[in-house]
Every structure is written in C-alpha cells, then in structure tokens.
PDB file of N, CA and C in Angstrom:
ATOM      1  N   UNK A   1       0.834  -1.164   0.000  1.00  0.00           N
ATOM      2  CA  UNK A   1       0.000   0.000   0.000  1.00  0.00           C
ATOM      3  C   UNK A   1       0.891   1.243   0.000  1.00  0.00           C
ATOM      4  N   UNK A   2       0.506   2.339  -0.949  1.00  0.00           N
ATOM      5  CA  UNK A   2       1.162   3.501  -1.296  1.00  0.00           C
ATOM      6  C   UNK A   2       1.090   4.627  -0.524  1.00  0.00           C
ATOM      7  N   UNK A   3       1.624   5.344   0.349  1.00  0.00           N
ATOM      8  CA  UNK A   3       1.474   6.296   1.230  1.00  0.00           C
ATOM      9  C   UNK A   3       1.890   7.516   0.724  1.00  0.00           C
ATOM     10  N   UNK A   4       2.619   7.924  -0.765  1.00  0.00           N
ATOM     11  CA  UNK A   4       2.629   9.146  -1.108  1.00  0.00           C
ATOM     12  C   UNK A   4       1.045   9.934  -1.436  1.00  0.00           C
ATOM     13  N   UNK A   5       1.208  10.909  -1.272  1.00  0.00           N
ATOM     14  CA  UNK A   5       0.084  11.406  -1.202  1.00  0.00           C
ATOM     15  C   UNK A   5      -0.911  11.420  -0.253  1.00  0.00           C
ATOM     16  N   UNK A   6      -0.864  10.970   0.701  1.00  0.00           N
ATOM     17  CA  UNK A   6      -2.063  10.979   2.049  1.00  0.00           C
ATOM     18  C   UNK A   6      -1.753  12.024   2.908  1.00  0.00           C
ATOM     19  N   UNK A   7      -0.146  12.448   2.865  1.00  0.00           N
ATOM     20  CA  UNK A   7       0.588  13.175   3.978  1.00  0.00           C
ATOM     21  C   UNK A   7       1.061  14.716   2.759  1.00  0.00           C
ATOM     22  N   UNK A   8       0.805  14.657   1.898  1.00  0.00           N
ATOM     23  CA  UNK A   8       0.986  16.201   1.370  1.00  0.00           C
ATOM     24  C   UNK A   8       0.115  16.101   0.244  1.00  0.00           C
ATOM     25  N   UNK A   9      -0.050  17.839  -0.029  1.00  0.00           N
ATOM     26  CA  UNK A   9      -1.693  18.423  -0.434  1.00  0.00           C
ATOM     27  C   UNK A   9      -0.839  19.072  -1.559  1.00  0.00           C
ATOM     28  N   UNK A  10      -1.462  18.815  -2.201  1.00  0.00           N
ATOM     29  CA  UNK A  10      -1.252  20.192  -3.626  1.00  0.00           C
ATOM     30  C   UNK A  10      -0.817  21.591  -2.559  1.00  0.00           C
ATOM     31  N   UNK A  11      -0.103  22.405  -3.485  1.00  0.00           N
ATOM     32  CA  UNK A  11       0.528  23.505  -3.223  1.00  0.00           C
ATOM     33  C   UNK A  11      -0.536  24.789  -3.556  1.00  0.00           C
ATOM     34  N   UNK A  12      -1.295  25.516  -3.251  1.00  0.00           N
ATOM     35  CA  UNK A  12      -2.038  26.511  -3.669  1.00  0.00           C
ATOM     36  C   UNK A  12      -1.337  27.633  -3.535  1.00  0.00           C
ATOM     37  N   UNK A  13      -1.697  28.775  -4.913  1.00  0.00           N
ATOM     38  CA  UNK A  13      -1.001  30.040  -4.915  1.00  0.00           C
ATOM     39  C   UNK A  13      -1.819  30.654  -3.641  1.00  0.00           C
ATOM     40  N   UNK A  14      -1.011  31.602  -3.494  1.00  0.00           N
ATOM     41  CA  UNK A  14      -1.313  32.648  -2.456  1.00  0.00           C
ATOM     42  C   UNK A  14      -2.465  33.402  -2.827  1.00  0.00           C
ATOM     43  N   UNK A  15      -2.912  33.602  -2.014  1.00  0.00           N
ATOM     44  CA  UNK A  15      -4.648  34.523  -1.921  1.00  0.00           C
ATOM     45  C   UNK A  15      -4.046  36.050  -2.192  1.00  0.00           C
ATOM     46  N   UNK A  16      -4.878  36.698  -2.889  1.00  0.00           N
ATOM     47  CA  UNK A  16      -4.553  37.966  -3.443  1.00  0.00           C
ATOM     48  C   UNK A  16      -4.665  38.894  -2.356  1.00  0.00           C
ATOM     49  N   UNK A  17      -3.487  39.765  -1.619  1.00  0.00           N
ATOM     50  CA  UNK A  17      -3.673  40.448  -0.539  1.00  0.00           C
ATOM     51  C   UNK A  17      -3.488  42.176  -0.648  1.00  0.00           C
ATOM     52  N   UNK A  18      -4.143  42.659  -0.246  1.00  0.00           N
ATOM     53  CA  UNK A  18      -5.469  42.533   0.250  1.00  0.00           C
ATOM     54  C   UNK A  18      -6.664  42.792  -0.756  1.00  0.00           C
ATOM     55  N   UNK A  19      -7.510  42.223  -0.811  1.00  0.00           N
ATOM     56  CA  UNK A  19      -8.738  42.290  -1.225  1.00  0.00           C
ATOM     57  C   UNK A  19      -9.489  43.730  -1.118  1.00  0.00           C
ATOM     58  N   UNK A  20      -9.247  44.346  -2.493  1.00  0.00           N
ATOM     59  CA  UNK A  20     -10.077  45.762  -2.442  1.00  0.00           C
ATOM     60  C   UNK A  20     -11.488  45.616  -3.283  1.00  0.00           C
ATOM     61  N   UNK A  21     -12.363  46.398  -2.807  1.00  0.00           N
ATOM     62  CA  UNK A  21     -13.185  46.466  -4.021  1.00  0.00           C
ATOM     63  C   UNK A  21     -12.865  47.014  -4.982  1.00  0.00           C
ATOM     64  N   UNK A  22     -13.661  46.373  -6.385  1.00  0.00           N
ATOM     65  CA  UNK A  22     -13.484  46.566  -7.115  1.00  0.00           C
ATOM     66  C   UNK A  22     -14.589  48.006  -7.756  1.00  0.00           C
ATOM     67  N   UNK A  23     -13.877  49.331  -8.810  1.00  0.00           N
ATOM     68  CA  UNK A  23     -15.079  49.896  -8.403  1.00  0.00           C
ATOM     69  C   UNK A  23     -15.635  49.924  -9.579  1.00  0.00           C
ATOM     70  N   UNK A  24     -17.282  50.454  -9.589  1.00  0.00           N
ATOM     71  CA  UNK A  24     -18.225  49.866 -11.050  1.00  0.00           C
ATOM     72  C   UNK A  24     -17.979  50.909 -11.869  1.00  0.00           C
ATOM     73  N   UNK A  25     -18.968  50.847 -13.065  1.00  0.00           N
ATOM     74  CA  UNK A  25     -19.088  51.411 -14.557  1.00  0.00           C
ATOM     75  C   UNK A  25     -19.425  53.044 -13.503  1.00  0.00           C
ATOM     76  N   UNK A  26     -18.927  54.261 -13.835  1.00  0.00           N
ATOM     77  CA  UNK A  26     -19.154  55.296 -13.240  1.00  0.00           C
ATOM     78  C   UNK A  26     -19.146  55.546 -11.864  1.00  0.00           C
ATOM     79  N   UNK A  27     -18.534  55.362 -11.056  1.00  0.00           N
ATOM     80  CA  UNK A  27     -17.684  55.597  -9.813  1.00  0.00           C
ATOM     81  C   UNK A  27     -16.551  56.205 -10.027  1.00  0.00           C
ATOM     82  N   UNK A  28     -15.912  56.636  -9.746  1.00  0.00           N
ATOM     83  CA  UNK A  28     -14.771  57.298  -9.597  1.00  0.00           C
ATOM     84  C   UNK A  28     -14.205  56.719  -8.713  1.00  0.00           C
ATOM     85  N   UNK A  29     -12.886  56.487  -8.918  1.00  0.00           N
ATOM     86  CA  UNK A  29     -11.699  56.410  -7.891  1.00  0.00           C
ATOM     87  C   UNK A  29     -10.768  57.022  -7.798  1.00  0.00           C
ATOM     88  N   UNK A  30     -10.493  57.198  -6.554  1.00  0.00           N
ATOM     89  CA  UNK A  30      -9.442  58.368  -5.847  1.00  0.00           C
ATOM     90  C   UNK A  30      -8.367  57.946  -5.257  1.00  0.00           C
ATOM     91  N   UNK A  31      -7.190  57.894  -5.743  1.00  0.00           N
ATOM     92  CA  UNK A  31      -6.396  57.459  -4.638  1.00  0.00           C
ATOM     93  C   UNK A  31      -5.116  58.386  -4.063  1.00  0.00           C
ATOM     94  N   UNK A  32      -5.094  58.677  -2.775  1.00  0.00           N
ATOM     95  CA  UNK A  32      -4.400  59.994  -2.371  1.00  0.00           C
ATOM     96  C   UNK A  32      -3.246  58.806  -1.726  1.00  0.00           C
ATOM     97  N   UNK A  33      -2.114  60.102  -1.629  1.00  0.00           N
ATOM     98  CA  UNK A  33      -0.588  59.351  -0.880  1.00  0.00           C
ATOM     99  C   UNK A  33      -0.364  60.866  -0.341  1.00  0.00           C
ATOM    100  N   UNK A  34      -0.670  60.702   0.861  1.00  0.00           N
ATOM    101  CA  UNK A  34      -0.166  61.657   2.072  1.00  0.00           C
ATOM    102  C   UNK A  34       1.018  61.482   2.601  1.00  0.00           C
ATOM    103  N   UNK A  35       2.247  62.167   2.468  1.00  0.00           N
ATOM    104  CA  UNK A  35       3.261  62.155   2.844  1.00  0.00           C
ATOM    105  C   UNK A  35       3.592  62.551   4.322  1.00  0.00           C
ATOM    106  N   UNK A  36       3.636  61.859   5.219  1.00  0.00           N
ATOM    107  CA  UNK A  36       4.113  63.000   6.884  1.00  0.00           C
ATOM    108  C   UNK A  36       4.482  63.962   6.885  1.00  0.00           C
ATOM    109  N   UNK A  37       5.652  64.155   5.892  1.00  0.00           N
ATOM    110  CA  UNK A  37       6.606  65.506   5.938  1.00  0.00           C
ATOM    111  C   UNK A  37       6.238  66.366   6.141  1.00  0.00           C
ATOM    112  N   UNK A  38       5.168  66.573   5.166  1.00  0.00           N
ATOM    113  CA  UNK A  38       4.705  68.186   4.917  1.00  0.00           C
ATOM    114  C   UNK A  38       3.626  68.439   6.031  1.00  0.00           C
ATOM    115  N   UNK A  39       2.912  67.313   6.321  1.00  0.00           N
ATOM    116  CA  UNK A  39       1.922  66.838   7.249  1.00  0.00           C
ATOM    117  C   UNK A  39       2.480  67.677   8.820  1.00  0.00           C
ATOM    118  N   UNK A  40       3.649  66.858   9.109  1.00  0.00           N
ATOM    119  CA  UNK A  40       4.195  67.758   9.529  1.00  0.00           C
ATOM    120  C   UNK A  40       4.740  69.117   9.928  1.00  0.00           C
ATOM    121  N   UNK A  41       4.806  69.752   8.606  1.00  0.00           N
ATOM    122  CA  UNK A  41       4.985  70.715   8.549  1.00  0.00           C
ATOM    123  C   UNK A  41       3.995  71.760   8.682  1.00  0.00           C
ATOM    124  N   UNK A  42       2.140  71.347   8.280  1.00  0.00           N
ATOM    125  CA  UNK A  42       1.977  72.144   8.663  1.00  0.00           C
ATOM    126  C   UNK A  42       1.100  71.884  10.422  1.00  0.00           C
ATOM    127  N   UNK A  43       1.680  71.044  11.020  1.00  0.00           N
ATOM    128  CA  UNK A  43       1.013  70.931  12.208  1.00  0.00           C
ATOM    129  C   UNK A  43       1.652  71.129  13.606  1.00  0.00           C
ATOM    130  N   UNK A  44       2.597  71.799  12.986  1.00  0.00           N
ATOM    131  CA  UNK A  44       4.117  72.141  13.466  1.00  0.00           C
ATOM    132  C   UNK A  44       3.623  73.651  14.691  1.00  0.00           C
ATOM    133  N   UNK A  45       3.058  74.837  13.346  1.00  0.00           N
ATOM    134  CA  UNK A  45       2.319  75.806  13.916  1.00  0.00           C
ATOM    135  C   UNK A  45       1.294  75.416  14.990  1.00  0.00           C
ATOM    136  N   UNK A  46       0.572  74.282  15.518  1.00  0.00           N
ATOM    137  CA  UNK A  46      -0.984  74.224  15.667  1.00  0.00           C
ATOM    138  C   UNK A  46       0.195  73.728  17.078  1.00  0.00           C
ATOM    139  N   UNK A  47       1.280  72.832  17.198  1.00  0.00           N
ATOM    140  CA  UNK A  47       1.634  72.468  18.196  1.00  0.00           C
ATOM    141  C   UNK A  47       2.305  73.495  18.905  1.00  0.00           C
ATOM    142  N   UNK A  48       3.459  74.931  18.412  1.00  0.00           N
ATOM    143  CA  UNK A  48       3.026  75.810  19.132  1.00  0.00           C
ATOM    144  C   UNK A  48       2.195  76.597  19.905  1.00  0.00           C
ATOM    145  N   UNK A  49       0.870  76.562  19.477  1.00  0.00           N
ATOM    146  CA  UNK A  49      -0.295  76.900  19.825  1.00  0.00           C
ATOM    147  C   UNK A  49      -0.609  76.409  20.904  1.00  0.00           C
ATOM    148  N   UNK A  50      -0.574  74.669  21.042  1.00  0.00           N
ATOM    149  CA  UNK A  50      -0.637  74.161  22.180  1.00  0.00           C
ATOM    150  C   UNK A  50      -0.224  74.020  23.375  1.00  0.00           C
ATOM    151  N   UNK A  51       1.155  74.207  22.892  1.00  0.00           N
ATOM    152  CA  UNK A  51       2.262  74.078  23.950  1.00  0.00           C
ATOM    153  C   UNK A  51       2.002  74.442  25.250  1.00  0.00           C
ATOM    154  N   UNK A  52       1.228  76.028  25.581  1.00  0.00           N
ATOM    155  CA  UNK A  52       0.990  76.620  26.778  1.00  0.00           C
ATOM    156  C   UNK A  52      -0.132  75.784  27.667  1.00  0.00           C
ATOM    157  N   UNK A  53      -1.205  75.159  26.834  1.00  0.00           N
ATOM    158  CA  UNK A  53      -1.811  74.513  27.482  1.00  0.00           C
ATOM    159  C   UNK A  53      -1.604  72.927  28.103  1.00  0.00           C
ATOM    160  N   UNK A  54      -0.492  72.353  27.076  1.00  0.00           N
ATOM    161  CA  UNK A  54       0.232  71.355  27.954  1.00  0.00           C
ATOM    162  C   UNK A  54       1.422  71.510  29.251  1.00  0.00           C
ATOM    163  N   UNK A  55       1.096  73.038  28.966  1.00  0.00           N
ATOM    164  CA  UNK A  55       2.651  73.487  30.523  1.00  0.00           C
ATOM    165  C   UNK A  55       0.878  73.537  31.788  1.00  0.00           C
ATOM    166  N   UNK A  56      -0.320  73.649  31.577  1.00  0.00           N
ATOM    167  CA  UNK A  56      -1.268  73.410  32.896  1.00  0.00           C
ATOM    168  C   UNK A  56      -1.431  72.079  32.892  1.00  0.00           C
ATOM    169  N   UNK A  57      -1.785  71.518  31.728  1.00  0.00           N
ATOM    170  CA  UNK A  57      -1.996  70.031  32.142  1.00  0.00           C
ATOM    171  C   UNK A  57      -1.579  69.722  33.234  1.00  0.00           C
ATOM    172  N   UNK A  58      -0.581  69.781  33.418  1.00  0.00           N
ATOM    173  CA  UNK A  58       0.277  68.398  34.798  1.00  0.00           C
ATOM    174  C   UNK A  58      -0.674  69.324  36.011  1.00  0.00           C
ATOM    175  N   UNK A  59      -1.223  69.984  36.362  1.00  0.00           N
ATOM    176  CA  UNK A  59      -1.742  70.840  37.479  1.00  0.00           C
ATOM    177  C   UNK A  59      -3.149  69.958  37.591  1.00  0.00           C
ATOM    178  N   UNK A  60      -3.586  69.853  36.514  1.00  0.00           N
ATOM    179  CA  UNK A  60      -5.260  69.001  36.683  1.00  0.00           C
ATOM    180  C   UNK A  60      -5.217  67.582  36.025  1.00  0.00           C
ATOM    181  N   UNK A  61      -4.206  66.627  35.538  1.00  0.00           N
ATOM    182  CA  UNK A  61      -4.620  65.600  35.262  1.00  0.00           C
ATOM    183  C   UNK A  61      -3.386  64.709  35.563  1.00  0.00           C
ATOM    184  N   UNK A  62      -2.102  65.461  36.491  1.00  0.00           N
ATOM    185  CA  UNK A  62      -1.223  64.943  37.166  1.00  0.00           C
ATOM    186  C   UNK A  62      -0.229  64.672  35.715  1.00  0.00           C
ATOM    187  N   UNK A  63       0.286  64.856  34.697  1.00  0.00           N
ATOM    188  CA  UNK A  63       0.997  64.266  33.789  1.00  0.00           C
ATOM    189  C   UNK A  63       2.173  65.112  33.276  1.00  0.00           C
ATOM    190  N   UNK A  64       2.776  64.509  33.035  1.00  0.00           N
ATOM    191  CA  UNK A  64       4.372  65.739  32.637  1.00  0.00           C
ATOM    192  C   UNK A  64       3.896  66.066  30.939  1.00  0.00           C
ATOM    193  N   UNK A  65       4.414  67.508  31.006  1.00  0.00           N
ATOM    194  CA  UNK A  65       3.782  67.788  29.469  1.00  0.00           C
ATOM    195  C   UNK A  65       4.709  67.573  28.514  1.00  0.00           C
ATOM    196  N   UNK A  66       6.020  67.128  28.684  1.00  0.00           N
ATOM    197  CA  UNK A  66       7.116  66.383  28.197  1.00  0.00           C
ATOM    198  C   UNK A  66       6.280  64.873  27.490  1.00  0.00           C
ATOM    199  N   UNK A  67       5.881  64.518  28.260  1.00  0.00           N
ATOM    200  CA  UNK A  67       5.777  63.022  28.204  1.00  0.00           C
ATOM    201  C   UNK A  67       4.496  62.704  27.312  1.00  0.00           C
ATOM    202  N   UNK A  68       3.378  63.910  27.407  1.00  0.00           N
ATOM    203  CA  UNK A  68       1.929  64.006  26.469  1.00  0.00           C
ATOM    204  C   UNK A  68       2.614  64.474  24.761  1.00  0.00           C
ATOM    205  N   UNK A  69       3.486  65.681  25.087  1.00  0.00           N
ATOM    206  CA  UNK A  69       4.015  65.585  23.743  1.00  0.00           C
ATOM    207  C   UNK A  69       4.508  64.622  22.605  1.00  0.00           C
ATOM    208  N   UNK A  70       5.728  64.246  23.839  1.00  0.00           N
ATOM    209  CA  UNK A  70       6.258  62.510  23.251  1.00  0.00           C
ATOM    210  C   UNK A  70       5.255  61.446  23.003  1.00  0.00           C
ATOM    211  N   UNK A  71       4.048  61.487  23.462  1.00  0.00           N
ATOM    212  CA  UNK A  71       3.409  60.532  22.960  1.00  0.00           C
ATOM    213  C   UNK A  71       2.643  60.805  21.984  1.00  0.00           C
ATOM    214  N   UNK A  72       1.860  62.281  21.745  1.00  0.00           N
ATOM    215  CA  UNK A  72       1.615  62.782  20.759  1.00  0.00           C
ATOM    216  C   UNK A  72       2.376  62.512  19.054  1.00  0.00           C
ATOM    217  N   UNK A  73       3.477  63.166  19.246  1.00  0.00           N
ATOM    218  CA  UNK A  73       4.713  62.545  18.651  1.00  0.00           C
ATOM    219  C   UNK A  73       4.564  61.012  18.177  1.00  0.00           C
ATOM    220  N   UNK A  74       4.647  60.307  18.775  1.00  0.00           N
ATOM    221  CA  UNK A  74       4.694  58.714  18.873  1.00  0.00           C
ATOM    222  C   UNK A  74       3.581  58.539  17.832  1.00  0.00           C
ATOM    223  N   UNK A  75       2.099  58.855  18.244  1.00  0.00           N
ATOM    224  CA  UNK A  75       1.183  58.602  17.754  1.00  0.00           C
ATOM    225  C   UNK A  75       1.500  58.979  15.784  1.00  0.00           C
ATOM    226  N   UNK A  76       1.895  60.304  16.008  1.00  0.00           N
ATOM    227  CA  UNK A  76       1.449  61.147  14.203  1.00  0.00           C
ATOM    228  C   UNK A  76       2.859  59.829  13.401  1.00  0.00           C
ATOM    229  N   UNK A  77       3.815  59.710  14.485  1.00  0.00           N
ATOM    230  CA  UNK A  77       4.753  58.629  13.765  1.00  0.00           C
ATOM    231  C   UNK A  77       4.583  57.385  13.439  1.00  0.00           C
ATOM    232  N   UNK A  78       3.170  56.952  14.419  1.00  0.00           N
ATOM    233  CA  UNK A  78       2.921  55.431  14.053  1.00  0.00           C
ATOM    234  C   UNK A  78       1.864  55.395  13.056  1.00  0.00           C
ATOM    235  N   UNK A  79       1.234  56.481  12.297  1.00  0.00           N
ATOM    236  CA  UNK A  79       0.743  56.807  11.010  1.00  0.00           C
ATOM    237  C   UNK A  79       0.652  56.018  10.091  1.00  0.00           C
ATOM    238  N   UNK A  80       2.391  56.136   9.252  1.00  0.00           N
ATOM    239  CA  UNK A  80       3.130  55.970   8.836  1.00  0.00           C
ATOM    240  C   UNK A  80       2.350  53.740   8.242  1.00  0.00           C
ATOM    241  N   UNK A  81       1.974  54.073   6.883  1.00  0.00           N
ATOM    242  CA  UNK A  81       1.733  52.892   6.788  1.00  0.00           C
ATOM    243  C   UNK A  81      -0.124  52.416   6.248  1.00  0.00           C
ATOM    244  N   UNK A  82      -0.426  53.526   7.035  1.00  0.00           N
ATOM    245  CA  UNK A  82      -1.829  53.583   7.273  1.00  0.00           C
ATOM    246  C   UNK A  82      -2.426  53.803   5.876  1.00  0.00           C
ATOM    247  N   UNK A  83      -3.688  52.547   5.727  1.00  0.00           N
ATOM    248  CA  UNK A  83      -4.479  52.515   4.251  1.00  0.00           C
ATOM    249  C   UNK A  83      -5.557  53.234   4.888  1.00  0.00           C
ATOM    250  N   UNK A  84      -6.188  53.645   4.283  1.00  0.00           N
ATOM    251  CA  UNK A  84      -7.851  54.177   4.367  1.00  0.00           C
ATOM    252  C   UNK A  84      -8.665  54.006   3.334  1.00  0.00           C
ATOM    253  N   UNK A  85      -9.671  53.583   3.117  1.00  0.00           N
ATOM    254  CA  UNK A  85     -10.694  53.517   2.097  1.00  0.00           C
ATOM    255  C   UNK A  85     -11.893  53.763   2.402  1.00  0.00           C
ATOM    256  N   UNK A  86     -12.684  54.729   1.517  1.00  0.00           N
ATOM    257  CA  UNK A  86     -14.176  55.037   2.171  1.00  0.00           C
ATOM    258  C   UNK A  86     -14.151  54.579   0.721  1.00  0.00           C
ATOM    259  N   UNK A  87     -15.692  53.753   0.966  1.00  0.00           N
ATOM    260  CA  UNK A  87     -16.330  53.767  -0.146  1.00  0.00           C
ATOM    261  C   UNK A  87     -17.984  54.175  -0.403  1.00  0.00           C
ATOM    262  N   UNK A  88     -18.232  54.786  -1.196  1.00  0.00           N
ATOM    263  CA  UNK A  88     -19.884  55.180  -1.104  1.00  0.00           C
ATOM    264  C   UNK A  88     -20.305  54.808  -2.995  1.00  0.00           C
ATOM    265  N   UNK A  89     -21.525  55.158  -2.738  1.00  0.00           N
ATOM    266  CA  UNK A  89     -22.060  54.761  -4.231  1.00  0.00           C
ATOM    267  C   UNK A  89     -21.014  56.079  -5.299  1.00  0.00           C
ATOM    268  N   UNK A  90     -21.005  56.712  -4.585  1.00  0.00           N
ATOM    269  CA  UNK A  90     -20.788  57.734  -5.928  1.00  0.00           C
ATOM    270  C   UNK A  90     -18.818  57.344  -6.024  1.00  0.00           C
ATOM    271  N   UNK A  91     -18.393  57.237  -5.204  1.00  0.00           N
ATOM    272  CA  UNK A  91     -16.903  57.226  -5.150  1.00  0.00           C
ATOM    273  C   UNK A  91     -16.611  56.501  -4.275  1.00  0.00           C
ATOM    274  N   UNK A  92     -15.137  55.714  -4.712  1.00  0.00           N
ATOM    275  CA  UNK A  92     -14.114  54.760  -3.977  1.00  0.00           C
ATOM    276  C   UNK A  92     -12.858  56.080  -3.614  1.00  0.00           C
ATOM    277  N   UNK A  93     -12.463  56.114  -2.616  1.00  0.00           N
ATOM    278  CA  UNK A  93     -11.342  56.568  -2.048  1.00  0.00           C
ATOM    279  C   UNK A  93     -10.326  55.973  -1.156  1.00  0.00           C
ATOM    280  N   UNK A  94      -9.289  55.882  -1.986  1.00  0.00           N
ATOM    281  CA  UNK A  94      -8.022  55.625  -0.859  1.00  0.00           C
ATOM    282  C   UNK A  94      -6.899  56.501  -0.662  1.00  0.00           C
ATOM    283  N   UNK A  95      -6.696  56.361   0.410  1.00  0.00           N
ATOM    284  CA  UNK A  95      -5.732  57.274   1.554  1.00  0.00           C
ATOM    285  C   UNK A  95      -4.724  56.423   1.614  1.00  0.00           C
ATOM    286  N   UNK A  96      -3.102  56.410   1.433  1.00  0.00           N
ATOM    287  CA  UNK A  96      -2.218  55.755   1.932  1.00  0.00           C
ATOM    288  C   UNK A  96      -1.309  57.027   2.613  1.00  0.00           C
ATOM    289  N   UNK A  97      -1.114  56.798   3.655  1.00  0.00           N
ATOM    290  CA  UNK A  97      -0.241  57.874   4.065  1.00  0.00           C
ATOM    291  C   UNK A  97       1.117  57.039   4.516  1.00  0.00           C
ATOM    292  N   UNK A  98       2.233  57.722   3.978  1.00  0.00           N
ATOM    293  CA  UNK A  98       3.309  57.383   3.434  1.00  0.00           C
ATOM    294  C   UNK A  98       4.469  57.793   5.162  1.00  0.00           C
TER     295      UNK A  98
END
C-alpha cells in the first residue's frame, strides 16, 4: 500500500492580498498618498499653539507635558503605513499615508 500522497496536499497560490473592491461602470476612484513631511509641517504651527496649554496640564490631570508631547509625537509617527478607504455609491477613495 502507497502512502505518497495521504501526507501532502497540492501547493495553492497565495490569496490575493489585500482584497479591495473593485469599483463599477461610473464611480470614480481616488487614490491619495499623504506624505508626513509636509503633514508635519503644517502641524508644526498648531503644536506651538498648544504648547501653553500642555505646561497646565500636569496641574489638573497629574501628567508631565514632556511626556503628552512625546506621545503625541509617537502617535502622528505610528501613522506611517496607514491605508484608508471610504467607499460610497458615488466614489471609492483611498488614503495611503506614506
């Protein structure tokens, strides 16, 4: 009795990753690439702005305003990667921010 074949399976290609919709006859598709840099750049101003109100923080929610920044920080850096897709009847949109 022949035992090849009981213990290995055909080889299947890989599944197509990731699975977007596809979009129909008159939809529009959009696809944006947001770069941090500039992203950066202009949110640069808005975090001056803030700054004074993270020097009270630590007075009412106990936290170093060093440490809310840095995580702030942390956050706009872990971005980086991020797909987005809205889709509605009239339009497909994707967001990759770079």
């Amino acid at each position: 009795m022949s035992n090849t074949g009981t213990l290995l399976s055909p080889v299947r290609p890989p599944a197509p990753y990731p699975s977007t919709p596809r979009a129909e006859r008159g939809r529009a598709v959009i696809r944006l690439w947001l770069p941090l840099t500039p992203l950066w750049l202009i949110l640069a101003p808005f975090a001056l702005l803030v700054s004074p109100a993270l020097t009270l923080a630590p007075a009412t929610r106990r936290m170093s305003p060093f440490r809310a920044a840095w995580a702030v920080g942390r956050l706009l850096l872990a971005l980086s990667g991020t797909q987005i897709e809205v889709d509605s009847p009239a339009a497909l949109v994707r967001i990759h921010i770079v």
